[in-house]
Protein backbone atom coordinates (compact mmCIF):
# COMPACT_ATOMS: atom_id res chain seq x y z
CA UNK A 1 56.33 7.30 -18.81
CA UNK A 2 57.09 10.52 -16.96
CA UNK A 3 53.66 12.07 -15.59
CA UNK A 4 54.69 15.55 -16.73
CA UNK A 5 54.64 14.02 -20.50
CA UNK A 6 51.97 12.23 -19.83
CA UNK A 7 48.78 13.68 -22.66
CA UNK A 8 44.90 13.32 -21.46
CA UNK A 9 42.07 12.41 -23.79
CA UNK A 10 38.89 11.10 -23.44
CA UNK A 11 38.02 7.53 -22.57
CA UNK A 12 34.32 7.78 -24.66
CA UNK A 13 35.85 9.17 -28.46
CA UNK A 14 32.62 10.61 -29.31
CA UNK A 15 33.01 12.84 -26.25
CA UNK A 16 33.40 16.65 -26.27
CA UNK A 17 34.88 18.77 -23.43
CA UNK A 18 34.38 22.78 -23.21
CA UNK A 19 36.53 23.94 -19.97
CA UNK A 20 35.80 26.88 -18.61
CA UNK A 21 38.86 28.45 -16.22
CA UNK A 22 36.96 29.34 -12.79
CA UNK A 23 40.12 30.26 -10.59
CA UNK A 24 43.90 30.11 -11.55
CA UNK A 25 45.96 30.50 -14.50
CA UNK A 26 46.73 26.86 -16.09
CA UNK A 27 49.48 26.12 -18.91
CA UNK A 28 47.24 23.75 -21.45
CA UNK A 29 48.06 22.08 -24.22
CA UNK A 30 46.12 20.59 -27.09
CA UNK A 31 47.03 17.45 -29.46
CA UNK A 32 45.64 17.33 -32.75
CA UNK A 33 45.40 16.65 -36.53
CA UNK A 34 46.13 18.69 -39.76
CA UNK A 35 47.58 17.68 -42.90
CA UNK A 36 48.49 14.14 -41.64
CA UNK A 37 50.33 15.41 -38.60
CA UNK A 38 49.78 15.99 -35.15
CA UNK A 39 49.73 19.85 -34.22
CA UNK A 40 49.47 21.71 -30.55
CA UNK A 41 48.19 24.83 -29.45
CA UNK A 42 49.54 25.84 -25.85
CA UNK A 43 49.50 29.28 -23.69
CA UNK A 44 48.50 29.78 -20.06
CA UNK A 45 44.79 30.89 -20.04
CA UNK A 46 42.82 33.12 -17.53
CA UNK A 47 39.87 32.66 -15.86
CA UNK A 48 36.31 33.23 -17.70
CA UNK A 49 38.06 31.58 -20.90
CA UNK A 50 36.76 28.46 -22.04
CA UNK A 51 38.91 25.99 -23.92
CA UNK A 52 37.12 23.41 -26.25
CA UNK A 53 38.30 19.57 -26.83
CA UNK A 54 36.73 18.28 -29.69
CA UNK A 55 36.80 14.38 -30.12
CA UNK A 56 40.11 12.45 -29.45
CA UNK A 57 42.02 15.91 -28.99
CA UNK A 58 45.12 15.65 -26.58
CA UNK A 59 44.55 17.89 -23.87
CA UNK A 60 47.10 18.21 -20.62
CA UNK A 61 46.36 21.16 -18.50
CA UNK A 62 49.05 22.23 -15.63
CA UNK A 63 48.61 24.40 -12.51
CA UNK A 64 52.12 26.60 -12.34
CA UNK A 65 51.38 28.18 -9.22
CA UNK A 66 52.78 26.51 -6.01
CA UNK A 67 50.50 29.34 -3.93
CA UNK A 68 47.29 29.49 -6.48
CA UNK A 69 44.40 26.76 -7.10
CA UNK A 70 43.39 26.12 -10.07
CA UNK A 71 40.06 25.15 -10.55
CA UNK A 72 37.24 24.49 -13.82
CA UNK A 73 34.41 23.98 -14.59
CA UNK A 74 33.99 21.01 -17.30
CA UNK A 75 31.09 20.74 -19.80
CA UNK A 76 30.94 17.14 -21.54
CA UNK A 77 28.78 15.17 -24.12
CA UNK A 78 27.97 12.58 -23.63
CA UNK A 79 28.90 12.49 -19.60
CA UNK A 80 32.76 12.45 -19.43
CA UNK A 81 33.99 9.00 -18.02
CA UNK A 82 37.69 9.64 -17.27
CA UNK A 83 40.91 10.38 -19.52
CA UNK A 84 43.31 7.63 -21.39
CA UNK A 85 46.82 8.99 -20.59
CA UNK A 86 49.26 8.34 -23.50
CA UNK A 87 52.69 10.13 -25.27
CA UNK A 88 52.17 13.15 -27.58
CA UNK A 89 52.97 10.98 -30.53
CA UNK A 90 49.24 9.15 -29.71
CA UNK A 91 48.36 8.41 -33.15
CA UNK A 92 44.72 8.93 -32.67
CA UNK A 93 45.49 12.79 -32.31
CA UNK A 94 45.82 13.10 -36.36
CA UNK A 95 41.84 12.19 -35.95
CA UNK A 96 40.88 15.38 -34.40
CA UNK A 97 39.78 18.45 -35.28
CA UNK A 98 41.65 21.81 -34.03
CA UNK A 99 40.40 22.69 -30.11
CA UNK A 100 39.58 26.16 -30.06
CA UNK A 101 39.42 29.20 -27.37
CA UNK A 102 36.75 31.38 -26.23
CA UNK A 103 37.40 34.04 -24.33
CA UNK A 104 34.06 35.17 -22.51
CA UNK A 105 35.15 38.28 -20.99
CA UNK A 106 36.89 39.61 -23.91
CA UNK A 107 33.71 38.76 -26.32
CA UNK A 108 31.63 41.11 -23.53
CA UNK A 109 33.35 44.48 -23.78
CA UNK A 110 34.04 44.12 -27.25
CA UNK A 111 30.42 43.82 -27.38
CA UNK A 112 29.51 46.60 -25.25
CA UNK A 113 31.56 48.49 -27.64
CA UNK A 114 30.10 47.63 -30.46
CA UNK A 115 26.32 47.03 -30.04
CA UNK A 116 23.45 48.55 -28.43
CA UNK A 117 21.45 45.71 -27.59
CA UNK A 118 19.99 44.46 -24.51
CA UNK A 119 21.15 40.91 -25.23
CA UNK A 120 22.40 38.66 -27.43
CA UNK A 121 22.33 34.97 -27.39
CA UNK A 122 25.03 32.86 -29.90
CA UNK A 123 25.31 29.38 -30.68
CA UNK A 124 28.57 28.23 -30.04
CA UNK A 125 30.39 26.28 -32.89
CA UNK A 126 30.88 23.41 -30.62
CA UNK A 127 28.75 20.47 -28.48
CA UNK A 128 26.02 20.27 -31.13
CA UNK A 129 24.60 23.43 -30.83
CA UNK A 130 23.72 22.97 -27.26
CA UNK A 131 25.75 25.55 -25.61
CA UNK A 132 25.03 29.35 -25.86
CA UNK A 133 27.08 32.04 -25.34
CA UNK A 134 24.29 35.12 -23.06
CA UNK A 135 25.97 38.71 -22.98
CA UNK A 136 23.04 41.15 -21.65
CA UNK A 137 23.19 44.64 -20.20
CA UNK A 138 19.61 44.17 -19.50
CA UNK A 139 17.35 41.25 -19.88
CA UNK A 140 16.66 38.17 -21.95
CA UNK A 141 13.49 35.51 -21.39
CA UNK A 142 14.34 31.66 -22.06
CA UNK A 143 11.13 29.84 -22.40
CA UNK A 144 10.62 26.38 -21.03
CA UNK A 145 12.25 23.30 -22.68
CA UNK A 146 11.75 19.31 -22.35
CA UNK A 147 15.39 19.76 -21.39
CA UNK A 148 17.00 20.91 -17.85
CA UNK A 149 19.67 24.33 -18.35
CA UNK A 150 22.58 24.55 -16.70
CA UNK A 151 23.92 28.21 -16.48
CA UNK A 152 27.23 29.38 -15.11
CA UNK A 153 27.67 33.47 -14.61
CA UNK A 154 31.45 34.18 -16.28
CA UNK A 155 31.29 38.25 -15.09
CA UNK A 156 28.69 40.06 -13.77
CA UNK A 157 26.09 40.54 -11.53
CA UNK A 158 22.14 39.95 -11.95
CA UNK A 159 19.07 38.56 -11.23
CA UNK A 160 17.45 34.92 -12.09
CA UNK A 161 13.87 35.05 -12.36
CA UNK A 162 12.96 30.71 -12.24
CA UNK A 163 9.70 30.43 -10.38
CA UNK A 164 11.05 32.93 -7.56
CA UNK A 165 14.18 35.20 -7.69
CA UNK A 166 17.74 34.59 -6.78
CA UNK A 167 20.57 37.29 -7.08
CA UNK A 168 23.61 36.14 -9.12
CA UNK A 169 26.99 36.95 -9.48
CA UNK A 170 30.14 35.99 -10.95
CA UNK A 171 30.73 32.01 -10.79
CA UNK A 172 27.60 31.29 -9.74
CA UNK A 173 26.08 28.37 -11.54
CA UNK A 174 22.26 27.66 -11.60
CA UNK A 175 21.08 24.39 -12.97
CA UNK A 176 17.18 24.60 -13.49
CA UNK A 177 15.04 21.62 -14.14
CA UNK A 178 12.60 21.27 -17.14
CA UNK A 179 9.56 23.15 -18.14
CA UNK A 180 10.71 25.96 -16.28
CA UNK A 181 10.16 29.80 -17.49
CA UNK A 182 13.95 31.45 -17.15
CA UNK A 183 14.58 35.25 -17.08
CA UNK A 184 17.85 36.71 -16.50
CA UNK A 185 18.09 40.32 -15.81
CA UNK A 186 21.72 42.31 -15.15
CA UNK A 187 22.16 44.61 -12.40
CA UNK A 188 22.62 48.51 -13.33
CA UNK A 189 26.14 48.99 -14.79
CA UNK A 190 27.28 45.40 -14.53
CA UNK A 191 26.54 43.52 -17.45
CA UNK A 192 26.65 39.96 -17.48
CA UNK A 193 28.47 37.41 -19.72
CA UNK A 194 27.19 33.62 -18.88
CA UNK A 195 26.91 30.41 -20.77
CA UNK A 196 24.08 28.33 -20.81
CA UNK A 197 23.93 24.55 -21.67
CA UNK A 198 21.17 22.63 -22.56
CA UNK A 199 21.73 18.17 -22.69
CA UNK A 200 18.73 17.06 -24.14
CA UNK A 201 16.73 19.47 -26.38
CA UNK A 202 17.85 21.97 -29.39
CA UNK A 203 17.73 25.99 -28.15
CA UNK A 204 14.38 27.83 -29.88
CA UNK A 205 14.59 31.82 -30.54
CA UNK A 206 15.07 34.07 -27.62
CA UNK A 207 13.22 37.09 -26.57
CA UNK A 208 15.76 40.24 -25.30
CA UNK A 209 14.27 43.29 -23.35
């Protein structure tokens, strides 16, 4: 087969995969099902979007820049174990639902326009719940969990108040152990858009200042 037809998907079926874009511009395509047939949704994507593969979607992601890296950041559940490579006829694609597309940096200034708030936390539609979607022009406290958070700064610029403070800034990524007390506080004029993943426990309410 030649590698530039060659599709991705994951080895583990019950495994999702939310991509975030860190550094490049990639030409991806997704594989799936509707009505009986297999369907793709391609475009090149910038960084701070993040591209969702539910189960058994086709996914093939290509760096067009001979000069630029392209690099991501990959969120999986259960732990990804490597990609099956197969045509785009794979007939397991008609199993999937659509992949879908976030894109982080848009969602912030559309809410800056919008809302007042200091923060808002969303559940995103995808990895059981387990992923939020933090936009904040000031604060917002995340109480301790049984489960460890893994948070990666999209735009922005901030503080992270776990135990002791550490300054953050765009594609940083903070992964903070259990039973921890998290506070995340922008910087003046430079609101932050992050997402924050939690493995092993469901997210409770959040308190915004």
């Amino acid at each position: 087969m030649n590698p530039d037809q060659q599709i991705g998907y994951d080895a583990t079926a019950a495994i999702e995969e939310a991509t975030v874009i860190v550094t490049g511009k990639p030409h991806v395509t997704q594989f799936f099902g509707r009505n009986g047939k297999i369907e793709k949704l391609e475009a090149d994507y910038s960084p701070g979007t993040m591209i969702y593969s539910p189960t058994l979607c086709g996914h093939k992601w290509v760096n067009t820049s001979k000069k630029t890296m392209q690099a991501n950041l990959v969120f999986a559940a259960p732990p990804f174990l490597g990609n099956f490579y197969v045509d785009p006829t794979e007939p397991l694609f008609k199993k999937s639902e659509p992949g879908s597309i976030v894109r982080l940096n848009e969602d912030l200034q559309r809410w800056l326009r919008v809302s007042q708030s200091p923060a808002q936390a969303e559940r995103l539609p995808m990895m059981n719940g387990k992923m939020l979607r933090l936009l904040l022009r000031k604060q917002i406290h995340i109480p301790p969990s049984s489960s460890a958070t893994i948070l990666y700064v999209i735009s922005g610029k901030g503080v992270l108040g776990v135990g002791q403070q550490y300054p953050l800034v765009a594609q940083n990524i903070a992964l903070i152990p259990p039973q921890y007390d998290i506070t995340l506080e922008a910087s003046l004029n430079a609101p932050i858009v992050a997402i924050a993943f939690r493995p092993d426990a469901e997210w409770e309410p959040l308190t915004m200042q």
